[in-house]
PDB file of N, CA and C in Angstrom:
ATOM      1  N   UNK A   1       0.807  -1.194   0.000  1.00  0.00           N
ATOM      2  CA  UNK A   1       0.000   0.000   0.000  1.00  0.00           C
ATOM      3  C   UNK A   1       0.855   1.265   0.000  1.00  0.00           C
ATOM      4  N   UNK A   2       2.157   0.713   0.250  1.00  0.00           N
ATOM      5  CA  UNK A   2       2.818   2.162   0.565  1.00  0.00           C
ATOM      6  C   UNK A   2       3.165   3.076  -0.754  1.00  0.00           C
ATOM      7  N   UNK A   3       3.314   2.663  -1.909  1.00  0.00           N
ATOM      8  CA  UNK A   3       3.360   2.950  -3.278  1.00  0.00           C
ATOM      9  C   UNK A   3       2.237   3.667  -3.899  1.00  0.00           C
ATOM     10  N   UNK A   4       1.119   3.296  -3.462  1.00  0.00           N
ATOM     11  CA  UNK A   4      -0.185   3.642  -3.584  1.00  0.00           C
ATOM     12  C   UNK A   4      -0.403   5.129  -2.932  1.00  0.00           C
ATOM     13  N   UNK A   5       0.059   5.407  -2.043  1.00  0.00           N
ATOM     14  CA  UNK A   5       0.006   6.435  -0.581  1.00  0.00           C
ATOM     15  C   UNK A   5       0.879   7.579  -1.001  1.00  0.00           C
ATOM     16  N   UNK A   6       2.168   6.839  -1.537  1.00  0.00           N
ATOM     17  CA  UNK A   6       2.903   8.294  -2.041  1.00  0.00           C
ATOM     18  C   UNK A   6       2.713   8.518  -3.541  1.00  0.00           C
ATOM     19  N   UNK A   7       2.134   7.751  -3.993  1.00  0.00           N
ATOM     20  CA  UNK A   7       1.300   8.181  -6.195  1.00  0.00           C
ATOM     21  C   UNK A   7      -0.035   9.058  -5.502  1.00  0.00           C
ATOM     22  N   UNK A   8      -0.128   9.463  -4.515  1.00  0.00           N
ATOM     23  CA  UNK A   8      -1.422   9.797  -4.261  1.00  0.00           C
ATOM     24  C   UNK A   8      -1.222  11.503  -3.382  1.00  0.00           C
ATOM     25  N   UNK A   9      -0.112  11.336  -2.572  1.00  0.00           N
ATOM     26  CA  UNK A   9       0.570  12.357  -2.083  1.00  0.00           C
ATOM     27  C   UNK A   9       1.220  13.094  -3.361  1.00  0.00           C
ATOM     28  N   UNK A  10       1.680  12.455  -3.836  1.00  0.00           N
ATOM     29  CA  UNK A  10       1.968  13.548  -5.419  1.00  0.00           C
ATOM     30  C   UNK A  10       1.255  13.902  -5.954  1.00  0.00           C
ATOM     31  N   UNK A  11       0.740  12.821  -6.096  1.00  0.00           N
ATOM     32  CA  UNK A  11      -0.607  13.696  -7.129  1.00  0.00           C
ATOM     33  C   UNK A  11      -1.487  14.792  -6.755  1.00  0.00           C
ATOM     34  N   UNK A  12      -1.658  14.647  -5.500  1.00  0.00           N
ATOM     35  CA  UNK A  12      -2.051  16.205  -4.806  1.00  0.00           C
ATOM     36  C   UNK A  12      -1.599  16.956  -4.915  1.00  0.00           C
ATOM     37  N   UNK A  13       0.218  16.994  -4.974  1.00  0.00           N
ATOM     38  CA  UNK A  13       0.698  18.450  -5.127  1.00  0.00           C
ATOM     39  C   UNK A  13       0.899  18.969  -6.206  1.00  0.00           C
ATOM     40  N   UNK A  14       0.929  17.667  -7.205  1.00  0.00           N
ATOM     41  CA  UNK A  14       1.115  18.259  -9.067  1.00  0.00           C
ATOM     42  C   UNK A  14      -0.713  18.537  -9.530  1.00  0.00           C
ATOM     43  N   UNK A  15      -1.388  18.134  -8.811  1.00  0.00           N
ATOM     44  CA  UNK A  15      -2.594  18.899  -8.997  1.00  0.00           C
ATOM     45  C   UNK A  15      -3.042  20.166  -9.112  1.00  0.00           C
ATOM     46  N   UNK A  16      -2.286  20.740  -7.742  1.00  0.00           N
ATOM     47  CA  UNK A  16      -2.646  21.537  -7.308  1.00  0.00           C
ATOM     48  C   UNK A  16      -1.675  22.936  -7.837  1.00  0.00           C
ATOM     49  N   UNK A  17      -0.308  22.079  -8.225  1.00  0.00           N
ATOM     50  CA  UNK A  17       0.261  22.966  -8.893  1.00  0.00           C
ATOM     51  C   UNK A  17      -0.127  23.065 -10.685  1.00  0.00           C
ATOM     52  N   UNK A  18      -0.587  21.894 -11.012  1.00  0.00           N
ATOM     53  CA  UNK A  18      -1.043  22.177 -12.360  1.00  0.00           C
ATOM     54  C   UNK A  18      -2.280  23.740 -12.757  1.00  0.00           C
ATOM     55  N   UNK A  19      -2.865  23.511 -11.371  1.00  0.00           N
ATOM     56  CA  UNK A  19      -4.595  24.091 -11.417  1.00  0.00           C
ATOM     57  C   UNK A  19      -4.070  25.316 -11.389  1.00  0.00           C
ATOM     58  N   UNK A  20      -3.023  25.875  -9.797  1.00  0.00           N
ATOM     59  CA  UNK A  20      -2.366  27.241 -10.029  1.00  0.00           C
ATOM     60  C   UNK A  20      -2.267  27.502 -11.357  1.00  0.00           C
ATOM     61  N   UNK A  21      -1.255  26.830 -12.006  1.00  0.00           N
ATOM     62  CA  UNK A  21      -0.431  27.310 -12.933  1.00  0.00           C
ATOM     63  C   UNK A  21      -1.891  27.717 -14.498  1.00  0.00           C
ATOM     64  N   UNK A  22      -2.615  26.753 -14.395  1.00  0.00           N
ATOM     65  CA  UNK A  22      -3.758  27.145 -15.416  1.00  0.00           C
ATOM     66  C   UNK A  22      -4.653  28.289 -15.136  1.00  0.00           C
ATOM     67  N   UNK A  23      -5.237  28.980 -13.736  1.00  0.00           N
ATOM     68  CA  UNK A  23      -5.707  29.710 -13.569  1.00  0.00           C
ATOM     69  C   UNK A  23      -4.917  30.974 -13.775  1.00  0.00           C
ATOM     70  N   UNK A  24      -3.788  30.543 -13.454  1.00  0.00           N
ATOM     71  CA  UNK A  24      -3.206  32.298 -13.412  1.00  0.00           C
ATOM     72  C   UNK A  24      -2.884  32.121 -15.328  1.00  0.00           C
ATOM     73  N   UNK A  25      -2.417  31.447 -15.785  1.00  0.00           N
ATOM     74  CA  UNK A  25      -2.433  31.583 -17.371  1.00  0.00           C
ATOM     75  C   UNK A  25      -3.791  32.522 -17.553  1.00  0.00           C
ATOM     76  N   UNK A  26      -5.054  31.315 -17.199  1.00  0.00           N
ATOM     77  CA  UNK A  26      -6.230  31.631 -18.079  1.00  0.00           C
ATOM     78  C   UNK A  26      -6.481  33.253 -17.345  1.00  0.00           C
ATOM     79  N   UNK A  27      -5.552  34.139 -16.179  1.00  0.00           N
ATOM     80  CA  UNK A  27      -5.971  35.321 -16.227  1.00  0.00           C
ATOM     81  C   UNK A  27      -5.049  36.333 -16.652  1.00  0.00           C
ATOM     82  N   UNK A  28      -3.985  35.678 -17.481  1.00  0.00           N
ATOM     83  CA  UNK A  28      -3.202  36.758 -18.196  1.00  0.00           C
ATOM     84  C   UNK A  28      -3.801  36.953 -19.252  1.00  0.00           C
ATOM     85  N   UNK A  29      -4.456  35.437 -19.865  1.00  0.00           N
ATOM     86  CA  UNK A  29      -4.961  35.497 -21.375  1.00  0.00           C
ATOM     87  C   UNK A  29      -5.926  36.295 -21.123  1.00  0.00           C
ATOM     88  N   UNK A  30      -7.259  36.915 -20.207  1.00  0.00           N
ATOM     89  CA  UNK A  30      -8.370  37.401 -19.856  1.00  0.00           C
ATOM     90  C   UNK A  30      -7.506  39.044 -19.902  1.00  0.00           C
ATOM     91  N   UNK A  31      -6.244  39.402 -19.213  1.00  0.00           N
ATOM     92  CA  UNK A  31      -5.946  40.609 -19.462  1.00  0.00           C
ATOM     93  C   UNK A  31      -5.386  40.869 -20.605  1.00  0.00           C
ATOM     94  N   UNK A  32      -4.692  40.021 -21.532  1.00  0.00           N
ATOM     95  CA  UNK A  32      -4.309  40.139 -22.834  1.00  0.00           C
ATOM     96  C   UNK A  32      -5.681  40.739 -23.561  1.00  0.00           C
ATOM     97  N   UNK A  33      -6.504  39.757 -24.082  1.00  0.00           N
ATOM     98  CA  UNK A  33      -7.724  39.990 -24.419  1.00  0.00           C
ATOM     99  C   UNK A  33      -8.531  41.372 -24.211  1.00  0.00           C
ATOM    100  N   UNK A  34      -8.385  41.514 -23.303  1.00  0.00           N
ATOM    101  CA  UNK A  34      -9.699  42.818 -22.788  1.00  0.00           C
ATOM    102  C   UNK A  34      -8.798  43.980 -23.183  1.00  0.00           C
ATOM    103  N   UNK A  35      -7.188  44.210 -23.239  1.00  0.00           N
ATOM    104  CA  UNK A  35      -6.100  44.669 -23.474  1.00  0.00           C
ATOM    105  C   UNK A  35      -6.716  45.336 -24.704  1.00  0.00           C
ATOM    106  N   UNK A  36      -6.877  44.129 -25.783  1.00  0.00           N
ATOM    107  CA  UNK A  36      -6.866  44.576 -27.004  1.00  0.00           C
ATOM    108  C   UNK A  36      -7.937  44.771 -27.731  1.00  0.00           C
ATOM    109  N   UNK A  37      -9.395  44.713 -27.291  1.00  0.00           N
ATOM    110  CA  UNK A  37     -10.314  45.039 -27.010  1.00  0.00           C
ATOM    111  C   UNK A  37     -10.415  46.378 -26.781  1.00  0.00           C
ATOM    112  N   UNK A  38     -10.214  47.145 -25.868  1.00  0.00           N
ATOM    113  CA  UNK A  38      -9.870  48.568 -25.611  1.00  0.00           C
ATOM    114  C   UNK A  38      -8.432  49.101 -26.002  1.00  0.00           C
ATOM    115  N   UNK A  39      -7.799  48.657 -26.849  1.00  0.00           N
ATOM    116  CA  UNK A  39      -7.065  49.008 -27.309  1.00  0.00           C
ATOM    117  C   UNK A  39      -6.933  50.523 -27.726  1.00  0.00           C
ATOM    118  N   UNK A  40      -5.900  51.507 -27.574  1.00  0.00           N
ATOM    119  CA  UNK A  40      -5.982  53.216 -27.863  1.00  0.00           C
ATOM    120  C   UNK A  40      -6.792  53.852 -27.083  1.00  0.00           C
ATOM    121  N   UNK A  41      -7.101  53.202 -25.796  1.00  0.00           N
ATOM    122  CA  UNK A  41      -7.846  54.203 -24.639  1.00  0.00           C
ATOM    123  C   UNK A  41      -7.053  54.013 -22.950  1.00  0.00           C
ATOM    124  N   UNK A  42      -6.843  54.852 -22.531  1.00  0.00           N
ATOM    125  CA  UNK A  42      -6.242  55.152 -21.096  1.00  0.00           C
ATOM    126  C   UNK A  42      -6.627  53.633 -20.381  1.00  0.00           C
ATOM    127  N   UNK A  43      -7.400  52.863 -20.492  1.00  0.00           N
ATOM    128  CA  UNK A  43      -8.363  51.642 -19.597  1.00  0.00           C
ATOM    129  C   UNK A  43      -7.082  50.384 -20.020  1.00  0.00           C
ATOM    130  N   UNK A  44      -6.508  50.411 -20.478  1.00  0.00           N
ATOM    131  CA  UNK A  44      -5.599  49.047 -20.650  1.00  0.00           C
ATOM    132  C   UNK A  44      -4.815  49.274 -19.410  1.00  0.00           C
ATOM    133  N   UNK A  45      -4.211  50.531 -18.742  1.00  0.00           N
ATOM    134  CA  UNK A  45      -3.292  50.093 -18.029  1.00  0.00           C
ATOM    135  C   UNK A  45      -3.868  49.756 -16.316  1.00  0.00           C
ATOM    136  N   UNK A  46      -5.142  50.503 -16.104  1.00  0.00           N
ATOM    137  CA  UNK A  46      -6.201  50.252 -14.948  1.00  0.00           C
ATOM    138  C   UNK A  46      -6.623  48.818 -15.244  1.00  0.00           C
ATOM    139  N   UNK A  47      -6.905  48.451 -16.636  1.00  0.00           N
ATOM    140  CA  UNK A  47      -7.452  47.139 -16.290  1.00  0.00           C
ATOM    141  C   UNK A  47      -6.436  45.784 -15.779  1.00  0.00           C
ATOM    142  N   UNK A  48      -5.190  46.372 -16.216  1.00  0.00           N
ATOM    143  CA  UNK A  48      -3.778  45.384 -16.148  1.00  0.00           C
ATOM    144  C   UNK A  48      -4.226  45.421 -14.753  1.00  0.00           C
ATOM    145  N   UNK A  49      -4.277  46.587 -14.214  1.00  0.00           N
ATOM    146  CA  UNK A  49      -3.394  46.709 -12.728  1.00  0.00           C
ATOM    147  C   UNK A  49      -4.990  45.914 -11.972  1.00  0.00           C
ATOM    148  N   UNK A  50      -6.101  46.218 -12.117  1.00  0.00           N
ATOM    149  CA  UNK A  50      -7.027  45.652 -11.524  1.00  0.00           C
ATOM    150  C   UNK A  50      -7.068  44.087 -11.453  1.00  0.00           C
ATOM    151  N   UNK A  51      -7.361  43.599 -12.788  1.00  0.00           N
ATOM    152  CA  UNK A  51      -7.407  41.876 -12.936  1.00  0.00           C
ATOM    153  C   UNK A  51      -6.128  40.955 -12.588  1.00  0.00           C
ATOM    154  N   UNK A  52      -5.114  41.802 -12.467  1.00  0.00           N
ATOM    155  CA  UNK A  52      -3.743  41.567 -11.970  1.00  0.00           C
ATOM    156  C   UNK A  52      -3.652  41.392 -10.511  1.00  0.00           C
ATOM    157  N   UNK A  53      -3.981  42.242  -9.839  1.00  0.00           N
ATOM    158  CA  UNK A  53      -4.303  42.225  -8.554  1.00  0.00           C
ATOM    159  C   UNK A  53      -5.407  41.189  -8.292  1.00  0.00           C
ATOM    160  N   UNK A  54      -6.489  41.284  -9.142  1.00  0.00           N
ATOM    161  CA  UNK A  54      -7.834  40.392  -8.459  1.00  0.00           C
ATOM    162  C   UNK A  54      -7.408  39.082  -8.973  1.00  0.00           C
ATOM    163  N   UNK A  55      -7.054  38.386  -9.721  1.00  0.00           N
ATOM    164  CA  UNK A  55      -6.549  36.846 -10.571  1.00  0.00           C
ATOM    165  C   UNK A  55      -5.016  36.730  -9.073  1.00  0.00           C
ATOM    166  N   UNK A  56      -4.917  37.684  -9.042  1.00  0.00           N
ATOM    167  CA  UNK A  56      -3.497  36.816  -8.101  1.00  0.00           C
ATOM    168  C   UNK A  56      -4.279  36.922  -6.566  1.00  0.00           C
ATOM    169  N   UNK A  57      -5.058  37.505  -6.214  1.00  0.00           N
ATOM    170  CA  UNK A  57      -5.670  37.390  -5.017  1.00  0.00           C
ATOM    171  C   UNK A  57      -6.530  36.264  -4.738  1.00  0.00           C
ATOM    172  N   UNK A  58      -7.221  35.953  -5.768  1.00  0.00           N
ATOM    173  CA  UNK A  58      -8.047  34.774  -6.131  1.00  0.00           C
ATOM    174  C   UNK A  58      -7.387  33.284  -6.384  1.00  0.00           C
ATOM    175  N   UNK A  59      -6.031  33.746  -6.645  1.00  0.00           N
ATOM    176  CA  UNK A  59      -5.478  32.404  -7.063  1.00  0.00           C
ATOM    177  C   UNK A  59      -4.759  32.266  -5.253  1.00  0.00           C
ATOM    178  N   UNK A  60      -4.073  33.343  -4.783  1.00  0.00           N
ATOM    179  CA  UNK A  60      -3.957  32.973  -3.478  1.00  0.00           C
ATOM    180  C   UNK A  60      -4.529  32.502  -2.568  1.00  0.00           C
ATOM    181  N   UNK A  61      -6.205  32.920  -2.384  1.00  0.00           N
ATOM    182  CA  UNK A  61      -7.068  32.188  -1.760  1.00  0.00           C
ATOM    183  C   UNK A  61      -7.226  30.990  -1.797  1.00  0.00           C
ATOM    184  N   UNK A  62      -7.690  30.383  -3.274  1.00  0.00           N
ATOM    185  CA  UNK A  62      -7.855  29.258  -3.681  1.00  0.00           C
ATOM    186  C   UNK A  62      -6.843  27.788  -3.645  1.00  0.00           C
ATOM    187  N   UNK A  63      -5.390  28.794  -3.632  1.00  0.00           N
ATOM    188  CA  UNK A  63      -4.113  27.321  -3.394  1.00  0.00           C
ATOM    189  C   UNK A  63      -4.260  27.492  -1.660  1.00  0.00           C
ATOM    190  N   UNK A  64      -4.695  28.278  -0.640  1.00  0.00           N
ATOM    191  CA  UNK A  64      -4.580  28.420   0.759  1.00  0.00           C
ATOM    192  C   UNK A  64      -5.342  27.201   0.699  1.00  0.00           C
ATOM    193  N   UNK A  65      -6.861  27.565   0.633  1.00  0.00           N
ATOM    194  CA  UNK A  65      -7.954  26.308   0.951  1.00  0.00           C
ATOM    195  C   UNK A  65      -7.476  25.206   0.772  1.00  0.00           C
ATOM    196  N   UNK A  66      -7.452  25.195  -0.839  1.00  0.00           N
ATOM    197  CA  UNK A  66      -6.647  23.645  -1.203  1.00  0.00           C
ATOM    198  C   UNK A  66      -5.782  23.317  -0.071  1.00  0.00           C
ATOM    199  N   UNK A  67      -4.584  23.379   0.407  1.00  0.00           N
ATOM    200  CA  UNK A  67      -3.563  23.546   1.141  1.00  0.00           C
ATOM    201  C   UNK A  67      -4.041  23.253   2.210  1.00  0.00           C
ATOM    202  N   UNK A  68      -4.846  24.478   3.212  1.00  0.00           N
ATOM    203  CA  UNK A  68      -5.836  23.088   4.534  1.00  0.00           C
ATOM    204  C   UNK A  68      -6.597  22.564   4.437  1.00  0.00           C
ATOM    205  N   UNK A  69      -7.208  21.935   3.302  1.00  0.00           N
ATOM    206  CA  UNK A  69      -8.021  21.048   3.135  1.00  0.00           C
ATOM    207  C   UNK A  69      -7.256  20.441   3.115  1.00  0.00           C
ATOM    208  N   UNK A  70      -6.434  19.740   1.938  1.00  0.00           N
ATOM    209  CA  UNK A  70      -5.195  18.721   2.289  1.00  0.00           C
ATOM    210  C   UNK A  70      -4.837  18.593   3.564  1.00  0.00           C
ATOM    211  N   UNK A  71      -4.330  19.254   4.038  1.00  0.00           N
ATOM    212  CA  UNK A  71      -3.359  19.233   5.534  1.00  0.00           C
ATOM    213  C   UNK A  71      -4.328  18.775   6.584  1.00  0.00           C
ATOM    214  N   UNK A  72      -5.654  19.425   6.653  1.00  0.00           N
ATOM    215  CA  UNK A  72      -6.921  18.889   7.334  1.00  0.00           C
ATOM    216  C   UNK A  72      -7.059  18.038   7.644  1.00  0.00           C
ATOM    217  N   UNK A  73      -7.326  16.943   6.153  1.00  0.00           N
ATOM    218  CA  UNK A  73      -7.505  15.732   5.687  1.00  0.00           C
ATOM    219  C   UNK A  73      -6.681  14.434   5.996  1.00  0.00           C
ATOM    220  N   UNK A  74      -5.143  15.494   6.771  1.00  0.00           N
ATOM    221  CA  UNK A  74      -3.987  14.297   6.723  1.00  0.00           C
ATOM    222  C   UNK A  74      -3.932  14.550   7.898  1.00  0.00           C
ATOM    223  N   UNK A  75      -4.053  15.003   8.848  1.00  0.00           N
ATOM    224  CA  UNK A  75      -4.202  15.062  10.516  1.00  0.00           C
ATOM    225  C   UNK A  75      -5.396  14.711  10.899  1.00  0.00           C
ATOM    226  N   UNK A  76      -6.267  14.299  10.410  1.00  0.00           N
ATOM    227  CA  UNK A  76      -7.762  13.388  10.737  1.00  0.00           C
ATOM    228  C   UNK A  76      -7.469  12.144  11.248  1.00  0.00           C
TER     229      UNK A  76
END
């Protein structure tokens, strides 16, 4: 079983680092996009700085939980 226990302990953390790593992509591509969309108006560099701030605040929350939920789960 012990093989089983640590393919399973990894896989939690390459999960969890896969999911980071896709959310914060899918919110550069969301500021790329809206970027060029408003393209030639003052709002590209407010919107950088806004969704920049809110996508990395959101992604911080979201790897915390993950993180004591795991840890939770393994001191039960």
């Amino acid at each position: 079983m012990a093989p089983l226990n640590i393919i399973g302990e990894l896989a939690k953390v390459i999960s969890i680092s896969f999911r980071l790593f896709g959310n914060i992509m899918g919110g550069a591509i969301i500021i790329i996009v809206v970027s060029y969309l408003v393209y030639g108006i003052l709002l590209p560099p407010l919107l950088n700085l806004f969704f920049g701030l809110f996508v990395g605040t959101v992604q911080a929350f979201v790897f915390t939980m993950l993180t004591l939920v795991y840890i939770a789960v393994q001191v039960k």
